[in-house]
PDB file of N, CA and C in Angstrom:
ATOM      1  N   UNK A   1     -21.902 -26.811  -7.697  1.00  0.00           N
ATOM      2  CA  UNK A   1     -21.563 -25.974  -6.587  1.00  0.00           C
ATOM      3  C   UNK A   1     -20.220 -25.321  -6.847  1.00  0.00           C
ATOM      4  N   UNK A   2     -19.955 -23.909  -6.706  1.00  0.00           N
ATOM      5  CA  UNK A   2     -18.720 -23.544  -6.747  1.00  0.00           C
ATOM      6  C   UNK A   2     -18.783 -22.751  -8.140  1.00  0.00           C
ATOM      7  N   UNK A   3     -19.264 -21.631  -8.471  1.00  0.00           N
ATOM      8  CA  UNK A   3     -18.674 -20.980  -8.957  1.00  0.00           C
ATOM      9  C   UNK A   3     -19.355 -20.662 -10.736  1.00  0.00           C
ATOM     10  N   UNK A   4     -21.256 -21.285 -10.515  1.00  0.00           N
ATOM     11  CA  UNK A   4     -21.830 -21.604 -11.282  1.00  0.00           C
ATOM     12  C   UNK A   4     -21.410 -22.243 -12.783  1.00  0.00           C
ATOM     13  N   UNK A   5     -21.127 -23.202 -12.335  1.00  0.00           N
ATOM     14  CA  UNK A   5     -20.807 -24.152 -13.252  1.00  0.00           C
ATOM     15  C   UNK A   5     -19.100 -24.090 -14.325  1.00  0.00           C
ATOM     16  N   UNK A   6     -18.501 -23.409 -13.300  1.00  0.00           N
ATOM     17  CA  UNK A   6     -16.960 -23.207 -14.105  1.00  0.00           C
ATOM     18  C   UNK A   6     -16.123 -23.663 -13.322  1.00  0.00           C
ATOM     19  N   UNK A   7     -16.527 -24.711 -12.365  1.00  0.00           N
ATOM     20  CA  UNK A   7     -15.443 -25.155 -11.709  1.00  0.00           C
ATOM     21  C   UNK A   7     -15.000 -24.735 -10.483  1.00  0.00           C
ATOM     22  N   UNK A   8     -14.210 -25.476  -9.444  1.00  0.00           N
ATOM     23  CA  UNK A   8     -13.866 -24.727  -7.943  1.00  0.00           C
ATOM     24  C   UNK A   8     -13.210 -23.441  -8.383  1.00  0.00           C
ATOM     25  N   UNK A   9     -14.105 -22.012  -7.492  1.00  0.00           N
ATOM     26  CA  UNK A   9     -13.379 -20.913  -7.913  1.00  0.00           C
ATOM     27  C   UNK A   9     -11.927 -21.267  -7.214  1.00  0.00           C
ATOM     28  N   UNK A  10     -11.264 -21.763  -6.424  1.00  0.00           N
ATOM     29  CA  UNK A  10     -10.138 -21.873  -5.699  1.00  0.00           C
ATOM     30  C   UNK A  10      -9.564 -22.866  -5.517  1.00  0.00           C
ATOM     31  N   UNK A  11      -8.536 -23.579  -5.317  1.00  0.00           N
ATOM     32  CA  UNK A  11      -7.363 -24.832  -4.926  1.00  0.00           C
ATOM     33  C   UNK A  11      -6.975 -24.479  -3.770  1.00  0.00           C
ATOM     34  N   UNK A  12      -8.201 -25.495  -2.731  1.00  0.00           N
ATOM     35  CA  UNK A  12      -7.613 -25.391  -1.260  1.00  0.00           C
ATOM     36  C   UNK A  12      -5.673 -26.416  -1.362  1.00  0.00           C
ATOM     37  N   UNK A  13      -4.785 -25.730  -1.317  1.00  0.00           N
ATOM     38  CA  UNK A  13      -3.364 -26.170  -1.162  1.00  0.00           C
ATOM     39  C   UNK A  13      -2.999 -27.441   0.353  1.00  0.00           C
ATOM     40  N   UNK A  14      -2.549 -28.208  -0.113  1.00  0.00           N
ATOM     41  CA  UNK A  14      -2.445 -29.637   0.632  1.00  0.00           C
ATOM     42  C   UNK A  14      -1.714 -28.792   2.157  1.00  0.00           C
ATOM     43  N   UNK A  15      -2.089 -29.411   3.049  1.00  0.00           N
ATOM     44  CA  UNK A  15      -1.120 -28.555   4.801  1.00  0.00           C
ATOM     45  C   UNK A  15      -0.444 -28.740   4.847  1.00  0.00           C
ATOM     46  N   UNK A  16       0.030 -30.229   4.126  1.00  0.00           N
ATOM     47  CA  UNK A  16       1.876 -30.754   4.480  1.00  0.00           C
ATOM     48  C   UNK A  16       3.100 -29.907   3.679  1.00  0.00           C
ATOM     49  N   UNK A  17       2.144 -28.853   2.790  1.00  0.00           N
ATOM     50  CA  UNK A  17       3.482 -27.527   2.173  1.00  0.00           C
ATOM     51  C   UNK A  17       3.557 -26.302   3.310  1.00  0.00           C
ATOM     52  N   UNK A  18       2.854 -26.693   4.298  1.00  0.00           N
ATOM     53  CA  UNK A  18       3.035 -25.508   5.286  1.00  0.00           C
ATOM     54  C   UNK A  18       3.961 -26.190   6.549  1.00  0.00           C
ATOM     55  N   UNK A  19       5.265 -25.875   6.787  1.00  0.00           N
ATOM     56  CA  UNK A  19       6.367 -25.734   7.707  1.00  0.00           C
ATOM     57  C   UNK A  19       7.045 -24.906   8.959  1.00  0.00           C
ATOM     58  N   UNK A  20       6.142 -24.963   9.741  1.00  0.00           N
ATOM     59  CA  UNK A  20       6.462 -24.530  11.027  1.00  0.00           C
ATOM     60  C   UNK A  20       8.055 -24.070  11.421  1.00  0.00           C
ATOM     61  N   UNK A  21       9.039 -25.264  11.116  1.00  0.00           N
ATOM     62  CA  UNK A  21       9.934 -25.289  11.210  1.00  0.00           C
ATOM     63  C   UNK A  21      11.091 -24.257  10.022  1.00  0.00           C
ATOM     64  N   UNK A  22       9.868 -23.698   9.367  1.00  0.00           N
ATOM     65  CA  UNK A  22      10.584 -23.009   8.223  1.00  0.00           C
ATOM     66  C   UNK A  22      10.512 -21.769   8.242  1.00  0.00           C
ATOM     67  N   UNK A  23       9.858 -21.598   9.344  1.00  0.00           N
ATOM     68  CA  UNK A  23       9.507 -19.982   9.649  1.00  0.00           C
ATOM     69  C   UNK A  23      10.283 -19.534  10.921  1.00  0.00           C
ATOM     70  N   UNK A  24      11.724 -19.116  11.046  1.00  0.00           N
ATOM     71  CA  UNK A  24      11.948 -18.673  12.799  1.00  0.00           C
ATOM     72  C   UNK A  24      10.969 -18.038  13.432  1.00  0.00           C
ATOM     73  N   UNK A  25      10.393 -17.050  13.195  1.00  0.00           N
ATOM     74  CA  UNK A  25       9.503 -16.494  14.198  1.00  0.00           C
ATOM     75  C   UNK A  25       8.723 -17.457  14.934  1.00  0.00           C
ATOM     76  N   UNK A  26       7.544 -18.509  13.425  1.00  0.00           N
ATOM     77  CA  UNK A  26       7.109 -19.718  14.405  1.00  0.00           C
ATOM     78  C   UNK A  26       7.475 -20.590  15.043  1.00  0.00           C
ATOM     79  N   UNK A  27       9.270 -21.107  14.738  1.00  0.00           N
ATOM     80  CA  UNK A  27       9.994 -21.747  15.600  1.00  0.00           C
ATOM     81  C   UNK A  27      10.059 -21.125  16.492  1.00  0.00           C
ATOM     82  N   UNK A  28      10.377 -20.039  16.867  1.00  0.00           N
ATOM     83  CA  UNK A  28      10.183 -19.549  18.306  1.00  0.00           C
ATOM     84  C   UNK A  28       9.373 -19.839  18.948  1.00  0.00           C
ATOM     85  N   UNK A  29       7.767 -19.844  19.166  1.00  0.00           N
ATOM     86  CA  UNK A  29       6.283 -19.478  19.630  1.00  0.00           C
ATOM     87  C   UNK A  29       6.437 -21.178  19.808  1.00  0.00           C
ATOM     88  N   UNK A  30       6.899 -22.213  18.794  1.00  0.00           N
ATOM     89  CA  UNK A  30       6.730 -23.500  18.758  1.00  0.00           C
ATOM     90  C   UNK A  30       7.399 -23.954  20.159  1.00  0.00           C
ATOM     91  N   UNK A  31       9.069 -23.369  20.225  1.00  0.00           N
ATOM     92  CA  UNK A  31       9.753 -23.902  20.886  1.00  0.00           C
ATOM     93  C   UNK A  31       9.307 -23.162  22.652  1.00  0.00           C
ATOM     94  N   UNK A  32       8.636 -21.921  22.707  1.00  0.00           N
ATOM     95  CA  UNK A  32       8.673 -21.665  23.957  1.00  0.00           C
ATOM     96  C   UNK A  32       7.536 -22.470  23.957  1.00  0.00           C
ATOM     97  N   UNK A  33       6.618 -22.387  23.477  1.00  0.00           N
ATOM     98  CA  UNK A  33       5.026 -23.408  24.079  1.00  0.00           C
ATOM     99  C   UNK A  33       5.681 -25.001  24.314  1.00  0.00           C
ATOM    100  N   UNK A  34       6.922 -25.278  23.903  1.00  0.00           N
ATOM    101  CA  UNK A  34       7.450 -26.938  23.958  1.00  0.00           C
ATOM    102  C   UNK A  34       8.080 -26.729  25.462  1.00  0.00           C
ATOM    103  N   UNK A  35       8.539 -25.703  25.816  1.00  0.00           N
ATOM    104  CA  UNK A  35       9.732 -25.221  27.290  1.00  0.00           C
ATOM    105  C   UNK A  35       8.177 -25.442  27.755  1.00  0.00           C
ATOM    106  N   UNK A  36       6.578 -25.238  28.339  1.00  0.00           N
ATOM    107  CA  UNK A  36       6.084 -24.772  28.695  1.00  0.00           C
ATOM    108  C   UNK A  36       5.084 -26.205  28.692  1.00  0.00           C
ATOM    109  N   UNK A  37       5.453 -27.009  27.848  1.00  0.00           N
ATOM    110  CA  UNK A  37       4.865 -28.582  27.863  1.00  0.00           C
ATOM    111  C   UNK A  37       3.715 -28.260  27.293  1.00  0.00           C
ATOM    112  N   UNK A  38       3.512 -27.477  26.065  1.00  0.00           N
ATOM    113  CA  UNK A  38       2.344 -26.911  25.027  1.00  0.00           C
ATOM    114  C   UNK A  38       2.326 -27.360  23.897  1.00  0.00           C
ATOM    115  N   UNK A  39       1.859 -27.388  23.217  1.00  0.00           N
ATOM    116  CA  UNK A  39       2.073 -27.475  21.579  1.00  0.00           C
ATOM    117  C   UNK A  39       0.657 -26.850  21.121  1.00  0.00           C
ATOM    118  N   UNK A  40       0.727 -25.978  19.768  1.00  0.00           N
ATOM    119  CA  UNK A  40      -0.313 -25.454  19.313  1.00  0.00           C
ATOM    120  C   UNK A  40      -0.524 -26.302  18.312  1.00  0.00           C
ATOM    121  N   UNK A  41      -1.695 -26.990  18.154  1.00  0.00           N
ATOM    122  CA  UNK A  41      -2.229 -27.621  16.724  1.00  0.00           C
ATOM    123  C   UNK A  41      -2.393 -26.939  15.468  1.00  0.00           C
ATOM    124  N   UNK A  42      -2.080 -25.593  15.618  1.00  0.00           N
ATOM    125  CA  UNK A  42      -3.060 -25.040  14.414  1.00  0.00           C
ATOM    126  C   UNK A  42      -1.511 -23.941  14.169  1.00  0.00           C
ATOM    127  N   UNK A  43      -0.512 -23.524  14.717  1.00  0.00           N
ATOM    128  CA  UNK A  43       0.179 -22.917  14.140  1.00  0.00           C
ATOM    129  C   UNK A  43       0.588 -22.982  12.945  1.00  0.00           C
ATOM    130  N   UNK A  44       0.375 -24.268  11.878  1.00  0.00           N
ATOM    131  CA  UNK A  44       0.847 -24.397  10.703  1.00  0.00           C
ATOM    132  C   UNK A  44      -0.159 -23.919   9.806  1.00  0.00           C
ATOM    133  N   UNK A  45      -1.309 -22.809  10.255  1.00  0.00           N
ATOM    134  CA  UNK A  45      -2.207 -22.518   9.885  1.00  0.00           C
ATOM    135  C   UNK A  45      -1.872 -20.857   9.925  1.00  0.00           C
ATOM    136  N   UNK A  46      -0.616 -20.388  10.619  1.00  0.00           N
ATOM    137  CA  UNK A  46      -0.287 -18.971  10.513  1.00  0.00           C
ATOM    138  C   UNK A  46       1.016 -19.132   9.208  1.00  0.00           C
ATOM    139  N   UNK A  47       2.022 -19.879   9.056  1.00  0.00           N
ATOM    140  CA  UNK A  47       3.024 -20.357   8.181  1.00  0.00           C
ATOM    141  C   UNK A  47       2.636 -19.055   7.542  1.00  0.00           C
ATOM    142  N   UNK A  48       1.523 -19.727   6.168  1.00  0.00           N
ATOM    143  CA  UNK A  48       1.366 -18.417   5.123  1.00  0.00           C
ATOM    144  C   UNK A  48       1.563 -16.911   4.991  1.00  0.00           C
ATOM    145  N   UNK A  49       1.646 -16.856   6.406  1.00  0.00           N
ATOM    146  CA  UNK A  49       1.530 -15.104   6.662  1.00  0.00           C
ATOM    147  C   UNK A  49       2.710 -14.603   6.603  1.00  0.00           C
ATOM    148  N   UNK A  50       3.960 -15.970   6.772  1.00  0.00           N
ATOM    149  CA  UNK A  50       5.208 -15.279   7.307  1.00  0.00           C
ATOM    150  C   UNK A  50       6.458 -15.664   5.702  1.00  0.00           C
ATOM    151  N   UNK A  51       5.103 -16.689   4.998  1.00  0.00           N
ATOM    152  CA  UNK A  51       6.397 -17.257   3.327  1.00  0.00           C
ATOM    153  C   UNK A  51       6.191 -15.844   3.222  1.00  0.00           C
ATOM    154  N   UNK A  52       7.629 -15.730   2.410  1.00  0.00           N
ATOM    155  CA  UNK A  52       8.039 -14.263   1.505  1.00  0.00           C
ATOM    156  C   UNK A  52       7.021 -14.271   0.114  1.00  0.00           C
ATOM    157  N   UNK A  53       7.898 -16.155   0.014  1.00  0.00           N
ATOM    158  CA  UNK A  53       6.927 -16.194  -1.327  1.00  0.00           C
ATOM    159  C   UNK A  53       5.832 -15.883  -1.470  1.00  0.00           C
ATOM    160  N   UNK A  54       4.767 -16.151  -0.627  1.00  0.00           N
ATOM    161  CA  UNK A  54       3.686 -15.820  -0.860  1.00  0.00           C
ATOM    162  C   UNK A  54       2.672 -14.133  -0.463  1.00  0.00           C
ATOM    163  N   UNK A  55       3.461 -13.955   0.393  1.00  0.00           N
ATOM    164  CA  UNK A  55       2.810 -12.731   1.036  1.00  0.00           C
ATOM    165  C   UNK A  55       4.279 -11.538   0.475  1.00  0.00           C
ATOM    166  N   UNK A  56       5.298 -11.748   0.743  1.00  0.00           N
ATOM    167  CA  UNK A  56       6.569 -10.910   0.157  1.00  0.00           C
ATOM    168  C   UNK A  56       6.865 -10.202   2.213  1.00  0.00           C
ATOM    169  N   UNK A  57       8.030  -9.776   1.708  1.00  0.00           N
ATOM    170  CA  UNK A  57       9.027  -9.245   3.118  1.00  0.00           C
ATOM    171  C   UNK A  57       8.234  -8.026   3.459  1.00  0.00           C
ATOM    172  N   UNK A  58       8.395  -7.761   5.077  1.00  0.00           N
ATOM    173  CA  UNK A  58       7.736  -6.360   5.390  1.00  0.00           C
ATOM    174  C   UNK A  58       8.622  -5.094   4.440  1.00  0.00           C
ATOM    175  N   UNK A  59       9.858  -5.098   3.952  1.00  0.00           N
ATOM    176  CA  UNK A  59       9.967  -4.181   3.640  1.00  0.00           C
ATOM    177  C   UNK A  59       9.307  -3.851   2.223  1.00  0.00           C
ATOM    178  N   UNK A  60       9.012  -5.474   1.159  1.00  0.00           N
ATOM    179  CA  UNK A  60       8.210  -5.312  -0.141  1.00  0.00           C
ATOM    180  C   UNK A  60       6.758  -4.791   0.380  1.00  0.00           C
ATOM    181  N   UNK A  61       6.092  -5.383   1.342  1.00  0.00           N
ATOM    182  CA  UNK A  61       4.796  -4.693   1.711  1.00  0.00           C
ATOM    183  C   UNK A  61       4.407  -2.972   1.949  1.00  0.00           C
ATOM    184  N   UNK A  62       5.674  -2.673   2.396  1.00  0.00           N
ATOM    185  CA  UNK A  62       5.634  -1.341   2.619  1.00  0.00           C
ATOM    186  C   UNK A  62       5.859  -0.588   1.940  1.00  0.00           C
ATOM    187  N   UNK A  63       7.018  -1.115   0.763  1.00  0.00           N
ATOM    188  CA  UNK A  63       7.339  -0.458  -0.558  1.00  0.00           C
ATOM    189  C   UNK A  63       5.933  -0.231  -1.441  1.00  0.00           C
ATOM    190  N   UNK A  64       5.576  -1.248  -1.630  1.00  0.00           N
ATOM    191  CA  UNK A  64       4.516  -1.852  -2.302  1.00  0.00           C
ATOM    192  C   UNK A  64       3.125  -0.403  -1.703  1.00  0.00           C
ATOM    193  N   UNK A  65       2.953  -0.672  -0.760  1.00  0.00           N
ATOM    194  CA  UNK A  65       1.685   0.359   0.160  1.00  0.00           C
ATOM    195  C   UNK A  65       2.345   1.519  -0.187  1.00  0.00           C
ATOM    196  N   UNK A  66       3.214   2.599   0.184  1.00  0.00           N
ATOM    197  CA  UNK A  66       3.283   3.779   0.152  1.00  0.00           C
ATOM    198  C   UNK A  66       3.836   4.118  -1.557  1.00  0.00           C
ATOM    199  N   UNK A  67       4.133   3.539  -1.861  1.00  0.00           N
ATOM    200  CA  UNK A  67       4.485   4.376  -3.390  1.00  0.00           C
ATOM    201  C   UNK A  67       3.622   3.448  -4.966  1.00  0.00           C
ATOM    202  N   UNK A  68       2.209   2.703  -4.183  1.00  0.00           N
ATOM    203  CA  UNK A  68       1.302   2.225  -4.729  1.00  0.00           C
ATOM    204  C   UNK A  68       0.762   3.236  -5.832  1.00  0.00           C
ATOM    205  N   UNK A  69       0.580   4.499  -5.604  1.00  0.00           N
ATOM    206  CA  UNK A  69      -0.325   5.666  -6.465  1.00  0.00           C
ATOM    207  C   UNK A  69       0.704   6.917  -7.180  1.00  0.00           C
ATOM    208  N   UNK A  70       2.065   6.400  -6.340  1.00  0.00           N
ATOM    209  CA  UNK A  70       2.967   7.403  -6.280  1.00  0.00           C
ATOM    210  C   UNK A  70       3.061   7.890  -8.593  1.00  0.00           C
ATOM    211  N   UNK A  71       3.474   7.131  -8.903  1.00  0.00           N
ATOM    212  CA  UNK A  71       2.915   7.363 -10.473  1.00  0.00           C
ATOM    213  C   UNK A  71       1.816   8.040 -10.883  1.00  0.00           C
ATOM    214  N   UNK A  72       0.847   7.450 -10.719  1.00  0.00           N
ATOM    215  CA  UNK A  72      -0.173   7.990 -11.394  1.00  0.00           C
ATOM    216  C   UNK A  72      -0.599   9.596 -10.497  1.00  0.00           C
ATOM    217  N   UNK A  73       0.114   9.651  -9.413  1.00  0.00           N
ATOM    218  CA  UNK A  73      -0.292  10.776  -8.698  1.00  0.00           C
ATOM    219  C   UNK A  73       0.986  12.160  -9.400  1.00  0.00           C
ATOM    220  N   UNK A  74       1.622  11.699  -9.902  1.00  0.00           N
ATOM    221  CA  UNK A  74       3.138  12.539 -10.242  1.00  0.00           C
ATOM    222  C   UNK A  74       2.079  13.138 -11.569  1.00  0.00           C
ATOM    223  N   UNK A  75       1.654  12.251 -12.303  1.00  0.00           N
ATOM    224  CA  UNK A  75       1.235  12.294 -13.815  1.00  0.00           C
ATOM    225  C   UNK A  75       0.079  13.298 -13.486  1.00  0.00           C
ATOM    226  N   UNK A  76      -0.752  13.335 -12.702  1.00  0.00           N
ATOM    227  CA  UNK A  76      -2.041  14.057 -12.435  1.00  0.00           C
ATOM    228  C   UNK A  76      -1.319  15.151 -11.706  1.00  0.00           C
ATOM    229  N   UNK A  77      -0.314  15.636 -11.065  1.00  0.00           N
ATOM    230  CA  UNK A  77      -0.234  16.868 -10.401  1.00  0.00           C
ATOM    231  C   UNK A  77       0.892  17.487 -12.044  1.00  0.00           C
ATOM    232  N   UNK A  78       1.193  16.920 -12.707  1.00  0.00           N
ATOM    233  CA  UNK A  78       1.828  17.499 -13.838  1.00  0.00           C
ATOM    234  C   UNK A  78       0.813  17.726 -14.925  1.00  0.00           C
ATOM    235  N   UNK A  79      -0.054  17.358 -15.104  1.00  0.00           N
ATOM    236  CA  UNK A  79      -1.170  17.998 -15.714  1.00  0.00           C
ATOM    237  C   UNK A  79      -1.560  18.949 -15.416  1.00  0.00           C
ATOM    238  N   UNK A  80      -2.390  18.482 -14.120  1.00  0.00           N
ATOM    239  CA  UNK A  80      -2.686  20.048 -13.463  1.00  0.00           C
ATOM    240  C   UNK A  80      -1.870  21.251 -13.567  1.00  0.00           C
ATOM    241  N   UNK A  81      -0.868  21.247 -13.067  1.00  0.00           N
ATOM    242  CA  UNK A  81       0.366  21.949 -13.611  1.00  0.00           C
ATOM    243  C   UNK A  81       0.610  22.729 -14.909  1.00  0.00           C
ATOM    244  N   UNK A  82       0.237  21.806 -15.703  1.00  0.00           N
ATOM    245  CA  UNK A  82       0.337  22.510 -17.153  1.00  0.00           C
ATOM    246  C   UNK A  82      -0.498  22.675 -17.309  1.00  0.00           C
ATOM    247  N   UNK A  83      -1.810  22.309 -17.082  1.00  0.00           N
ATOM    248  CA  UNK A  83      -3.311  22.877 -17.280  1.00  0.00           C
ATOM    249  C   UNK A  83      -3.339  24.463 -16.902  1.00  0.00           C
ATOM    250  N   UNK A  84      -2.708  24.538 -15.834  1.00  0.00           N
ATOM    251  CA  UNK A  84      -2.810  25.787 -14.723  1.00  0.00           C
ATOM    252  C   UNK A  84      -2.114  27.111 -15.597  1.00  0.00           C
ATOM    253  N   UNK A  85      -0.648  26.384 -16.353  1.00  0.00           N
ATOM    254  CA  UNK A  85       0.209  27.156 -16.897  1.00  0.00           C
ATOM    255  C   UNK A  85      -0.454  27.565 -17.681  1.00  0.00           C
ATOM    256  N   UNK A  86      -1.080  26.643 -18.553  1.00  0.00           N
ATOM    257  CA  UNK A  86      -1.251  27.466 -20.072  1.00  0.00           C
ATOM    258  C   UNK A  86      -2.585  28.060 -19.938  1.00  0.00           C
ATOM    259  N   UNK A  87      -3.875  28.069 -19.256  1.00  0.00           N
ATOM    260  CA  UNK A  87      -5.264  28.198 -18.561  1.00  0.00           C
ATOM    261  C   UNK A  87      -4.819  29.625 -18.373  1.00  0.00           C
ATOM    262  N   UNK A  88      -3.906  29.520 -17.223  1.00  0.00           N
ATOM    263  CA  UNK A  88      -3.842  31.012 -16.541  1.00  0.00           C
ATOM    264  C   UNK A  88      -3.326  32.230 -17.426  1.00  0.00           C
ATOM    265  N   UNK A  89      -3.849  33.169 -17.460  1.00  0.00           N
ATOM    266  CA  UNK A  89      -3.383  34.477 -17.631  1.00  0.00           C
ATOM    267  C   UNK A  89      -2.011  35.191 -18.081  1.00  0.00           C
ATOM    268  N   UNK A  90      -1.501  35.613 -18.485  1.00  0.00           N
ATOM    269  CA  UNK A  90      -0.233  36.236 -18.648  1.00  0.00           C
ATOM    270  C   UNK A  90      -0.374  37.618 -17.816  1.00  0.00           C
ATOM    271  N   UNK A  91      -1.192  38.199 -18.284  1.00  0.00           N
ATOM    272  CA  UNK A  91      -1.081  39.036 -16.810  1.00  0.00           C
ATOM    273  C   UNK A  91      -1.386  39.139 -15.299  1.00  0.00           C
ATOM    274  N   UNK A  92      -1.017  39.638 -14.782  1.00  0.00           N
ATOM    275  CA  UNK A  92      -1.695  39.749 -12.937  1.00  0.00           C
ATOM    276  C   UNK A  92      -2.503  39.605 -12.449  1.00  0.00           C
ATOM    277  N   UNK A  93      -3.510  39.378 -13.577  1.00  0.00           N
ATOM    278  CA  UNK A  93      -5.153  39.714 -12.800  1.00  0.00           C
ATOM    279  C   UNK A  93      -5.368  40.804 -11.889  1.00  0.00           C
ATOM    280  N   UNK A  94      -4.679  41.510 -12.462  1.00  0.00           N
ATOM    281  CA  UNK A  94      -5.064  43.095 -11.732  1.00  0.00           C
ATOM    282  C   UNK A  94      -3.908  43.964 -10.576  1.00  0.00           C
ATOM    283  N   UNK A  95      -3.406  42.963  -9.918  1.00  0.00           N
ATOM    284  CA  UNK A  95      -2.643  42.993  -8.586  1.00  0.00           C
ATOM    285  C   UNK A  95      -2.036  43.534  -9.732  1.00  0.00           C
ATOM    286  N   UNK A  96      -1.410  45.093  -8.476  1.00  0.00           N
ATOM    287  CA  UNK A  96      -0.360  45.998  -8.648  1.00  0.00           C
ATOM    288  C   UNK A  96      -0.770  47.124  -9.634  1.00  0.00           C
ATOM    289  N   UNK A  97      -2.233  47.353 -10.156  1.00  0.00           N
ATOM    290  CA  UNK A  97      -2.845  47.809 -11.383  1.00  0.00           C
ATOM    291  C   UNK A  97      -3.742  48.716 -10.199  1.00  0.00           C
ATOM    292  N   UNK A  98      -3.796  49.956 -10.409  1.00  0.00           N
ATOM    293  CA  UNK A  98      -4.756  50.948  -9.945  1.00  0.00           C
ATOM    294  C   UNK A  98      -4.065  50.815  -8.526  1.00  0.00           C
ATOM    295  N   UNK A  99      -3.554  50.232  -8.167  1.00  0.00           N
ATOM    296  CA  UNK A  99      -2.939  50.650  -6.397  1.00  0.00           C
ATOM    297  C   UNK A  99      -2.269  52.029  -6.126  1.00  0.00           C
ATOM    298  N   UNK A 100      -1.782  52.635  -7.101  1.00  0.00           N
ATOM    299  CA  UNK A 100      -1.290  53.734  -7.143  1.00  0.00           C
ATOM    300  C   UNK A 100      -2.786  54.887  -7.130  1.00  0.00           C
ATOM    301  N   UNK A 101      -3.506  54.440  -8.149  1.00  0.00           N
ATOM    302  CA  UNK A 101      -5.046  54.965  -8.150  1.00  0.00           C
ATOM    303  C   UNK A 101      -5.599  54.962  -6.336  1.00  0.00           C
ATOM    304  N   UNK A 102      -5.649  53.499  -6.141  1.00  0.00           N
ATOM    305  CA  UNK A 102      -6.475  53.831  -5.246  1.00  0.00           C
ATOM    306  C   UNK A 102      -5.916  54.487  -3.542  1.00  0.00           C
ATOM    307  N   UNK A 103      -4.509  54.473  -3.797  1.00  0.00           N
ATOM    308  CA  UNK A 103      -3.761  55.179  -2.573  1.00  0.00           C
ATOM    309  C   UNK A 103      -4.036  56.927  -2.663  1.00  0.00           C
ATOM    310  N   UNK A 104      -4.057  57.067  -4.141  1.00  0.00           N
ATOM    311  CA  UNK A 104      -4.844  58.452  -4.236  1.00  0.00           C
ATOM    312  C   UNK A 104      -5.566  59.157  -3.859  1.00  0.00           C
ATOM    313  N   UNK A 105      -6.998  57.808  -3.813  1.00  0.00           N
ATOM    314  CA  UNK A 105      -7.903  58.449  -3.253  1.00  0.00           C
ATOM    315  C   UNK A 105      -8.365  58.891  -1.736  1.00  0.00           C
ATOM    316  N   UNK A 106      -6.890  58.232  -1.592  1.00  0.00           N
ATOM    317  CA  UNK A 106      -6.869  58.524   0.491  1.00  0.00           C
ATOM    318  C   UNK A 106      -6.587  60.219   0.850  1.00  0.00           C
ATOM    319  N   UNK A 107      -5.692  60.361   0.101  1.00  0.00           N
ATOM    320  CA  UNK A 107      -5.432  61.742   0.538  1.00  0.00           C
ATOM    321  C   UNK A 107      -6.286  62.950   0.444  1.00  0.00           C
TER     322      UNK A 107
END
């Protein structure tokens, strides 16, 4: 079982490395549900979301998301670019050619 015959695809990680107390945000949520005579059983089950280590800081996530393609997108509009340059024409394609002609034929 698991992964046809190569072993657990995954290492479920032991709960006692997950620390409530190591996360302020969940110390917060911990300590108002304690003012409130609560306790959540399962908050040490959000922990993961908030290690750096493991997930990284909102500002690495965001770095990370918006300038994800930013490379390979620079490299493809500079091709194009030079594709376009050397592809295209040296002359006008016409613009500014016979306009004098065809204002002629108005009069």
């Amino acid at each position: 079982m698991g992964g046809h015959g190569h072993g657990e695809p995954y290492k479920v990680p032991d709960p006692s490395i997950y620390k409530v107390e190591t996360i302020p945000k969940l110390r917060e949520v911990q300590e108002a549900l304690a003012r409130q005579g609560l306790k959540d059983p399962w908050l040490r089950n959000e922990v993961w979301r908030y290690e750096p280590s493991i997930m990284g800081t909102h500002a690495s996530r965001a770095r990370a998301f918006f300038l994800r393609g930013l490379l390979w997108g620079a490299i493809a509009a500079g091709v194009h670019i030079g594709c376009e340059y050397a592809f295209s024409s040296k002359d006008d394609h016409g613009h500014g050619h016979g306009h004098d002609e065809h204002a002629e034929g108005h009069h």
